[in-house]
C-alpha atoms as a PDB file:
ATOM      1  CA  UNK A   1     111.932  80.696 124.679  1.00  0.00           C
ATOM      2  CA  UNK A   2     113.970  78.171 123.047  1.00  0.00           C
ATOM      3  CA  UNK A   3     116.070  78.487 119.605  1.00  0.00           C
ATOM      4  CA  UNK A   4     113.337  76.548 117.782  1.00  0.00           C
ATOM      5  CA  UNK A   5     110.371  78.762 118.634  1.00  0.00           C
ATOM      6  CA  UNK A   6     112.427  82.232 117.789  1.00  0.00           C
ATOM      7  CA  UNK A   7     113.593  80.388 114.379  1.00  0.00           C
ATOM      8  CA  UNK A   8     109.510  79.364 113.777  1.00  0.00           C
ATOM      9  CA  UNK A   9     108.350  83.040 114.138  1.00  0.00           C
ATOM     10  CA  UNK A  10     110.573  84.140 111.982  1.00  0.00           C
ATOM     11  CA  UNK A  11     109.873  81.720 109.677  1.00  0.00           C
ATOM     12  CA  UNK A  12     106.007  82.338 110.043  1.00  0.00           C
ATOM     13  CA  UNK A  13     106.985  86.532 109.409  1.00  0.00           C
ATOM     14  CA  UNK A  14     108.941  85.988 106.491  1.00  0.00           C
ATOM     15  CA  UNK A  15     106.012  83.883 104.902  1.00  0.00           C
ATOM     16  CA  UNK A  16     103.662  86.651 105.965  1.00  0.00           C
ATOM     17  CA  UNK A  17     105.383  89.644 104.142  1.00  0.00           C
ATOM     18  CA  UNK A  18     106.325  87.264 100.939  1.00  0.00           C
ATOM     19  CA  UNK A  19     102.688  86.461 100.525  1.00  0.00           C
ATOM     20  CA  UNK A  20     101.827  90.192 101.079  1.00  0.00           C
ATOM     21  CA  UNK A  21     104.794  91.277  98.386  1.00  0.00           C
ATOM     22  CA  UNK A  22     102.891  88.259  95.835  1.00  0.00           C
ATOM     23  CA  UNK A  23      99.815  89.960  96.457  1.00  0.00           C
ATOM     24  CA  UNK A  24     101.208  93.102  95.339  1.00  0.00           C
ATOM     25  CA  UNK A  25     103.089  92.063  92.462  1.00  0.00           C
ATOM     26  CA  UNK A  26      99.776  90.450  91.588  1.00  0.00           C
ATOM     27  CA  UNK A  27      97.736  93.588  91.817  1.00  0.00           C
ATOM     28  CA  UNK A  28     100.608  95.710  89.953  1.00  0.00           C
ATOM     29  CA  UNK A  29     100.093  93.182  87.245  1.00  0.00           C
ATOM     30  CA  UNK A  30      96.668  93.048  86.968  1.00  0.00           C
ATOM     31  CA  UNK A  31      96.620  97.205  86.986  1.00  0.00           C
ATOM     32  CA  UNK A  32      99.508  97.114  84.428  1.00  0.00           C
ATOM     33  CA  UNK A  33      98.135  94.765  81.985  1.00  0.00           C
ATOM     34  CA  UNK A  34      95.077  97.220  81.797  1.00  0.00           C
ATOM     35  CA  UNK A  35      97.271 100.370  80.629  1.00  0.00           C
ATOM     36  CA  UNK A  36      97.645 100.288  76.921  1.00  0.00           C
ATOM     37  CA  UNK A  37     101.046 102.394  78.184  1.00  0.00           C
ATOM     38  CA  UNK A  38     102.757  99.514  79.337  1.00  0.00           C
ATOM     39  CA  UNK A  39     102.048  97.400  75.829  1.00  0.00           C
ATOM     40  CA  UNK A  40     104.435  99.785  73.783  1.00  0.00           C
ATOM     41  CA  UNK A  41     107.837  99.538  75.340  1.00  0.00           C
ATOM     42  CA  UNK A  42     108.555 102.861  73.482  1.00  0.00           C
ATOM     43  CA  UNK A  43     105.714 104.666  74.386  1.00  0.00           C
ATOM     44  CA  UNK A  44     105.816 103.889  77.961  1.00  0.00           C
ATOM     45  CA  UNK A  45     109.679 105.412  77.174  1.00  0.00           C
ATOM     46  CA  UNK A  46     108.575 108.155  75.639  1.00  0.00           C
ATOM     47  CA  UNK A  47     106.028 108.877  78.360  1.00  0.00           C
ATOM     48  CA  UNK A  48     108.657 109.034  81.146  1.00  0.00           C
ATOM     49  CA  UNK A  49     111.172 111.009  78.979  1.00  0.00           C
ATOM     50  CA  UNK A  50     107.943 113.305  78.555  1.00  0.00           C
ATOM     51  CA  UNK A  51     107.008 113.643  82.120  1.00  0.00           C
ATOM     52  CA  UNK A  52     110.589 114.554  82.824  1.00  0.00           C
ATOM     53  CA  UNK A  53     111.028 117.414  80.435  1.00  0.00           C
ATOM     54  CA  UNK A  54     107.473 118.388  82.440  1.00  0.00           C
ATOM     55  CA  UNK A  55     109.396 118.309  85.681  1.00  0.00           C
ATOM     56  CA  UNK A  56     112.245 120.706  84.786  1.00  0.00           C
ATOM     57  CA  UNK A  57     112.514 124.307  83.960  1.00  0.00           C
ATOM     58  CA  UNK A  58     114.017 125.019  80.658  1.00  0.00           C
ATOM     59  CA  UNK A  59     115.617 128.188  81.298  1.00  0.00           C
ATOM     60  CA  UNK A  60     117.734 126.831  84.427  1.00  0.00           C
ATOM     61  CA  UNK A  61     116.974 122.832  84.101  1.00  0.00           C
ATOM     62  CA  UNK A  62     116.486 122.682  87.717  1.00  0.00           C
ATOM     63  CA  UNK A  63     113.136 121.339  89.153  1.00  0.00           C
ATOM     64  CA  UNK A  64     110.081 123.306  88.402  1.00  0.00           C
ATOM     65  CA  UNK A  65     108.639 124.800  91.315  1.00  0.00           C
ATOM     66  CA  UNK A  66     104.786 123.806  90.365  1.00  0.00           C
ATOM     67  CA  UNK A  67     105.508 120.385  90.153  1.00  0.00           C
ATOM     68  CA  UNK A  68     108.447 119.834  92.649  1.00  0.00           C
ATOM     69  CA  UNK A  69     108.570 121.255  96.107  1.00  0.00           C
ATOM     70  CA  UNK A  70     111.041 120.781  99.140  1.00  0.00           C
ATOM     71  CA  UNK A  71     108.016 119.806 101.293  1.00  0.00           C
ATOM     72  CA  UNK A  72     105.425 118.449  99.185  1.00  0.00           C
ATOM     73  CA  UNK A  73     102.745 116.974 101.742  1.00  0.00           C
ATOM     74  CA  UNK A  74     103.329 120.460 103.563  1.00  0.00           C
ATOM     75  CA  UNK A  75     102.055 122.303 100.353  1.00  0.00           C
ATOM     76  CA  UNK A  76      98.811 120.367  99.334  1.00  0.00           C
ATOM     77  CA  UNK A  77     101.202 118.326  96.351  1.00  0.00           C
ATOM     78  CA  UNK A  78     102.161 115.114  95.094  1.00  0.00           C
ATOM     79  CA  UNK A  79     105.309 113.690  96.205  1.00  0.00           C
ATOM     80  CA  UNK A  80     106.115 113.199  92.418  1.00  0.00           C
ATOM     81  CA  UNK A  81     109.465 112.486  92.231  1.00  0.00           C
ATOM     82  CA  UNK A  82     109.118 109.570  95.145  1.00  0.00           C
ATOM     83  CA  UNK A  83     106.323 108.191  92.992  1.00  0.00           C
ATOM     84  CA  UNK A  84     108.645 108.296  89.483  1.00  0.00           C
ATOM     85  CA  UNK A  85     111.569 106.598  91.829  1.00  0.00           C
ATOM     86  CA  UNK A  86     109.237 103.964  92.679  1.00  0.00           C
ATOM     87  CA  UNK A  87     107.435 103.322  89.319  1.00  0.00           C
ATOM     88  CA  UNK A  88     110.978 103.025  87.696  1.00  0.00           C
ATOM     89  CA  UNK A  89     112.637 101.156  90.610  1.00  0.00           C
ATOM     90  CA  UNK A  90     110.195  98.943  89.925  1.00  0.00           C
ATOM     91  CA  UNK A  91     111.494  95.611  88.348  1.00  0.00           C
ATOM     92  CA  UNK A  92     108.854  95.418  85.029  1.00  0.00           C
ATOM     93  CA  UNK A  93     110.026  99.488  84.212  1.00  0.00           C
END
């Protein structure tokens, strides 16, 4: 295998996963536009502020136990956290 032909698939992979990451974008779009949430900059704030009070225990402020667990997948929950890192990670949040 020459230079060219390593340089070429690499090429032809980065194409691949920047179409697939378009594609994605796209469908986040489409799905966002649908939310009246995400018209309202402040509601979508206050929303998120919400669901974080929701998250935490008042008495102690530490993660609420019903929501939040260690092992998540291992106790028949949501991984909520790792979805609220990713929806506000996201660049449009």
């Amino acid at each position: 295998m020459n230079n060219k032909s390593l340089t070429r698939g690499k090429s032809v992979k980065l194409k691949k996963k920047k179409a697939i990451r378009i594609s994605k974008d796209g469908f986040y779009e489409k799905e966002r536009k649908k939310r009246p949430i995400y018209h309202d900059q402040e509601l979508h704030s206050l929303m998120l502020s919400l669901l974080l009070c929701l998250l935490l225990q008042p008495e102690r402020g530490t993660l609420d136990n019903l929501y939040c667990h260690q092992y998540p997948i291992d106790n028949g929950k949501q991984n909520i956290l790792y979805m609220l890192h990713q929806h506000i990670s996201h660049d449009q949040n």
